[in-house]
Protein backbone atom coordinates (compact mmCIF):
# COMPACT_ATOMS: atom_id res chain seq x y z
CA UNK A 1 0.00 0.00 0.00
CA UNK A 2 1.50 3.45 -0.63
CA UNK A 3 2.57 5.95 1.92
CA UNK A 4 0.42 8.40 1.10
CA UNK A 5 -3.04 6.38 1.41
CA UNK A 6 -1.64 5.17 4.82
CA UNK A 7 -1.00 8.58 6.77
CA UNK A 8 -4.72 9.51 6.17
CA UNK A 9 -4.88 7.01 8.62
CA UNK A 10 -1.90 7.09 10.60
CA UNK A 11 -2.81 11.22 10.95
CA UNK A 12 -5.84 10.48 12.68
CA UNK A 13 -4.49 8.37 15.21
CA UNK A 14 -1.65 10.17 16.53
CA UNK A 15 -1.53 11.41 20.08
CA UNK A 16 -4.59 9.40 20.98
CA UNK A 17 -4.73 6.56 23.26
CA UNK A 18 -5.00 3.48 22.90
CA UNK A 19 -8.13 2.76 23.08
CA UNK A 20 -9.46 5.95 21.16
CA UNK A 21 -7.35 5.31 18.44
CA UNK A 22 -8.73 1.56 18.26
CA UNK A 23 -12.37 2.95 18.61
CA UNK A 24 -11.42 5.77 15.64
CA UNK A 25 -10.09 3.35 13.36
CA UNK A 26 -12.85 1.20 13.41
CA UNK A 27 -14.97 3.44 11.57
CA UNK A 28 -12.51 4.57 8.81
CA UNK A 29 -13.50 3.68 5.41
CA UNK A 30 -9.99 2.91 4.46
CA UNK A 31 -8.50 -0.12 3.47
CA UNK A 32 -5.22 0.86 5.55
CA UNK A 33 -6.85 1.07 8.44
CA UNK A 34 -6.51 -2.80 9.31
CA UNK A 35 -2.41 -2.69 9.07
CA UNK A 36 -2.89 0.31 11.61
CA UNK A 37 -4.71 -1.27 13.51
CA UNK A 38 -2.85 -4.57 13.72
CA UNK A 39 0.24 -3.20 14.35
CA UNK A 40 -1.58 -0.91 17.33
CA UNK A 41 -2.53 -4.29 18.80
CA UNK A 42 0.95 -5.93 18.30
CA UNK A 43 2.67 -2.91 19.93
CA UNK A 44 0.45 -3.04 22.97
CA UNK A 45 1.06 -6.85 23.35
CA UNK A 46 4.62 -6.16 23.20
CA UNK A 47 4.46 -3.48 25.98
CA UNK A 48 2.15 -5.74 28.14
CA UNK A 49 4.14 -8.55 27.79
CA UNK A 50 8.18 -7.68 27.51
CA UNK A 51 7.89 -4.53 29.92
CA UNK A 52 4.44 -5.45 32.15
CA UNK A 53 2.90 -2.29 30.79
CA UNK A 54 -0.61 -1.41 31.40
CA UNK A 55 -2.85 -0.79 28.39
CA UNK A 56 -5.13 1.55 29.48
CA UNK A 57 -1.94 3.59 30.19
CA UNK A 58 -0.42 3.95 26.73
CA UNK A 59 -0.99 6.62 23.86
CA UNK A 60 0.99 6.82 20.63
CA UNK A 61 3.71 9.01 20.90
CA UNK A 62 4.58 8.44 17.62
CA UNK A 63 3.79 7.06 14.16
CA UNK A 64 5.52 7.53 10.99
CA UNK A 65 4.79 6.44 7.53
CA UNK A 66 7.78 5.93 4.99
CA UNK A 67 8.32 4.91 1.64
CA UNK A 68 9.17 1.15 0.51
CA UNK A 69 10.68 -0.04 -2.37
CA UNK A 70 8.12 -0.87 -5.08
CA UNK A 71 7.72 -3.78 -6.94
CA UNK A 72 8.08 -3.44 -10.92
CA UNK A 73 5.37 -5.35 -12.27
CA UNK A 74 3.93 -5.34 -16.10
CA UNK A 75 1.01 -4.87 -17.81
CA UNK A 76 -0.25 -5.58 -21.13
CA UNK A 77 -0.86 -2.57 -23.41
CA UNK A 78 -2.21 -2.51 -26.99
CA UNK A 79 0.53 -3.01 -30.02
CA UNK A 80 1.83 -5.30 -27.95
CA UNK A 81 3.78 -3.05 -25.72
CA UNK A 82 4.05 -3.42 -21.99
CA UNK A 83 3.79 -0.89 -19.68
CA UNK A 84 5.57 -0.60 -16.00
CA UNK A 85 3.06 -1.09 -12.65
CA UNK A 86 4.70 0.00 -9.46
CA UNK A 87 3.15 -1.79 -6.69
CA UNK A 88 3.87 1.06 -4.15
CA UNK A 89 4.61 -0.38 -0.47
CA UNK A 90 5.77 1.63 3.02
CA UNK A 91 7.14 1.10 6.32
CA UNK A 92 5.36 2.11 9.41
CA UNK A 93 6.87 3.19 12.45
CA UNK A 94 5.25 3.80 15.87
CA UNK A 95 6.30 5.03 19.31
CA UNK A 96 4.17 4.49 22.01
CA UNK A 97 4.60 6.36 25.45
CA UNK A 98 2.91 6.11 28.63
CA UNK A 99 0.64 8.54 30.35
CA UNK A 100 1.45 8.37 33.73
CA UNK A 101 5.13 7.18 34.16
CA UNK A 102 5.40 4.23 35.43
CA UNK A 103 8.60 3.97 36.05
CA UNK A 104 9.54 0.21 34.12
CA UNK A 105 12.00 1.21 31.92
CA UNK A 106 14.15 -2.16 31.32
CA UNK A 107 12.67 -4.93 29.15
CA UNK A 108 12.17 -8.47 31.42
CA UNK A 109 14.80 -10.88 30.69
CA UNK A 110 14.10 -14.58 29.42
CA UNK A 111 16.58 -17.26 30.87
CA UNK A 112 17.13 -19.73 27.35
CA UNK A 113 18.40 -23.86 27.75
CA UNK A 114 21.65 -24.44 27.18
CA UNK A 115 22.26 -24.96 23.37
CA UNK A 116 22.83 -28.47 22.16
CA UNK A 117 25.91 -29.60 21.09
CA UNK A 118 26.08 -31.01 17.03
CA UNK A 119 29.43 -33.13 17.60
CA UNK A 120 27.84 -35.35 20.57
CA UNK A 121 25.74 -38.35 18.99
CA UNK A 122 22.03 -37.82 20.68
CA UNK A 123 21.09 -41.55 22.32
CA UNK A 124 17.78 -42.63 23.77
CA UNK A 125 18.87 -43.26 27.30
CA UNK A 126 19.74 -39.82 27.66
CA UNK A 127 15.58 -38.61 26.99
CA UNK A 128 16.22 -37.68 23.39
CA UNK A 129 14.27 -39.31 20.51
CA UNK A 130 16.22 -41.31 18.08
CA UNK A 131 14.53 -41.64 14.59
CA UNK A 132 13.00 -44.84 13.26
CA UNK A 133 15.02 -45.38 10.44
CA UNK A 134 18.23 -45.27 12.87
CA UNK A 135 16.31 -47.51 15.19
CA UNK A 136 14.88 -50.32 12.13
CA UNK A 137 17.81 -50.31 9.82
CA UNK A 138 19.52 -53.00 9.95
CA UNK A 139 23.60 -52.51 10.77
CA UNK A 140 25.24 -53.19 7.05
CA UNK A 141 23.50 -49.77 5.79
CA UNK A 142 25.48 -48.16 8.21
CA UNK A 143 28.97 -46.74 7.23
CA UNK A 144 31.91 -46.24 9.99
CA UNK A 145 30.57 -43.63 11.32
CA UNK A 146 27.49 -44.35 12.22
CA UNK A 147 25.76 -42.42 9.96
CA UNK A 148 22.71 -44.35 7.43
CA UNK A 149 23.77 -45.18 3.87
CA UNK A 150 20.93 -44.24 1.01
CA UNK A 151 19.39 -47.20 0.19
CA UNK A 152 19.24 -47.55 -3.69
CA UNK A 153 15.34 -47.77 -5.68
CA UNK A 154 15.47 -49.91 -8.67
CA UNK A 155 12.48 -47.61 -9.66
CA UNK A 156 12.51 -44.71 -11.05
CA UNK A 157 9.35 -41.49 -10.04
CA UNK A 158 5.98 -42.47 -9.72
CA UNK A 159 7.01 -46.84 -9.55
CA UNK A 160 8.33 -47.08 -13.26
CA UNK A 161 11.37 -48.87 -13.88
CA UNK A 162 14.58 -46.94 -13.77
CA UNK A 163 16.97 -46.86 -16.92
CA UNK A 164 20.61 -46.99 -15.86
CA UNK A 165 23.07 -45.17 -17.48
CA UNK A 166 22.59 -42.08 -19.14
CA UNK A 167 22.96 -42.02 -23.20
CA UNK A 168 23.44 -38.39 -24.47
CA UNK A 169 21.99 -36.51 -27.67
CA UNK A 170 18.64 -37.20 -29.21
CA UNK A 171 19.41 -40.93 -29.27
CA UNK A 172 19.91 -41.20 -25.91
CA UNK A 173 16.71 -39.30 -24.68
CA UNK A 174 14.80 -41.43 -27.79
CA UNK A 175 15.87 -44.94 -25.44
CA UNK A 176 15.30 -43.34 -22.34
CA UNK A 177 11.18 -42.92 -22.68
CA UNK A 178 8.94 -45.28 -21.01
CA UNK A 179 8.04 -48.45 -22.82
CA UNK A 180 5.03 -51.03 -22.05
């Protein structure tokens, strides 16, 4: 969606809380109201959820509509001549503040596991899962390491029969269709 069509929108809505802004955009006749409003809702579960913000407490400081890059598309003219589309598209900004200062100002912090380790084989004893083809297949398919072997179709896609070897030029691709 252009810039442009999307501060109608965004114009309306700054300064306002949250829940005016909300309650004004759902009576705009604009189709760029719904971004607006999605991203209102996304910021305020951000706020409630990585700095315990109340909602009733926030406004929008700020909101600012930018440019994107367009996409070149084409469209068929008469003569046979094509003419450029640009598929405007923008980037939305928005700053929301509090009205009463709460005084939260650092974001919570999230404790992650400890990462796994790719060089250590995972085994079942240790309460991680071990695939079924590593647990089925029998020992000979497995090289030195460990590690499964592809086992080899003697079919080809969809069940046909699989030509070996591959015979070049229009000869070979003659040889190489289906028969029976």
């Amino acid at each position: 969606m252009s810039a442009k069509k999307v501060r109608l929108v965004a114009a309306l809505v700054r300064k306002l809380p949250i829940e005016g802004a909300l309650d004004q955009i759902k009576f705009i006749g604009k189709l760029s109201a719904r971004p607006i409003s999605k991203l209102i809702k996304s910021a305020v579960a951000n706020a409630e959820h990585n700095f315990n913000l109340e909602k009733s407490n926030l406004f929008i400081k700020e909101i600012k509509v930018d440019e994107g890059k367009p996409l070149k598309r084409w469209m068929p003219k008469a003569h046979g001549r094509a003419t450029v589309l640009k598929k405007h598209s923008c980037h939305i900004t928005l700053i929301l503040a509090e009205i009463k200062d709460s005084g939260v100002k650092q974001a919570k912090t999230v404790k992650l596991e400890a990462p796994v380790k790719l060089g250590a084989k995972p085994k079942e004893d240790e309460g991680v899962k071990v695939s079924k083809a590593e647990k089925t297949a029998p020992e000979d398919t497995k090289d030195e390491h460990g590690k499964l072997e592809p086992t080899v179709k003697p079919e080809g896609r969809r069940g046909h029969g699989k030509i070996e070897g591959g015979k070049k030029g229009f000869v070979g691709k003659l040889f190489q269709r289906k028969s029976g």
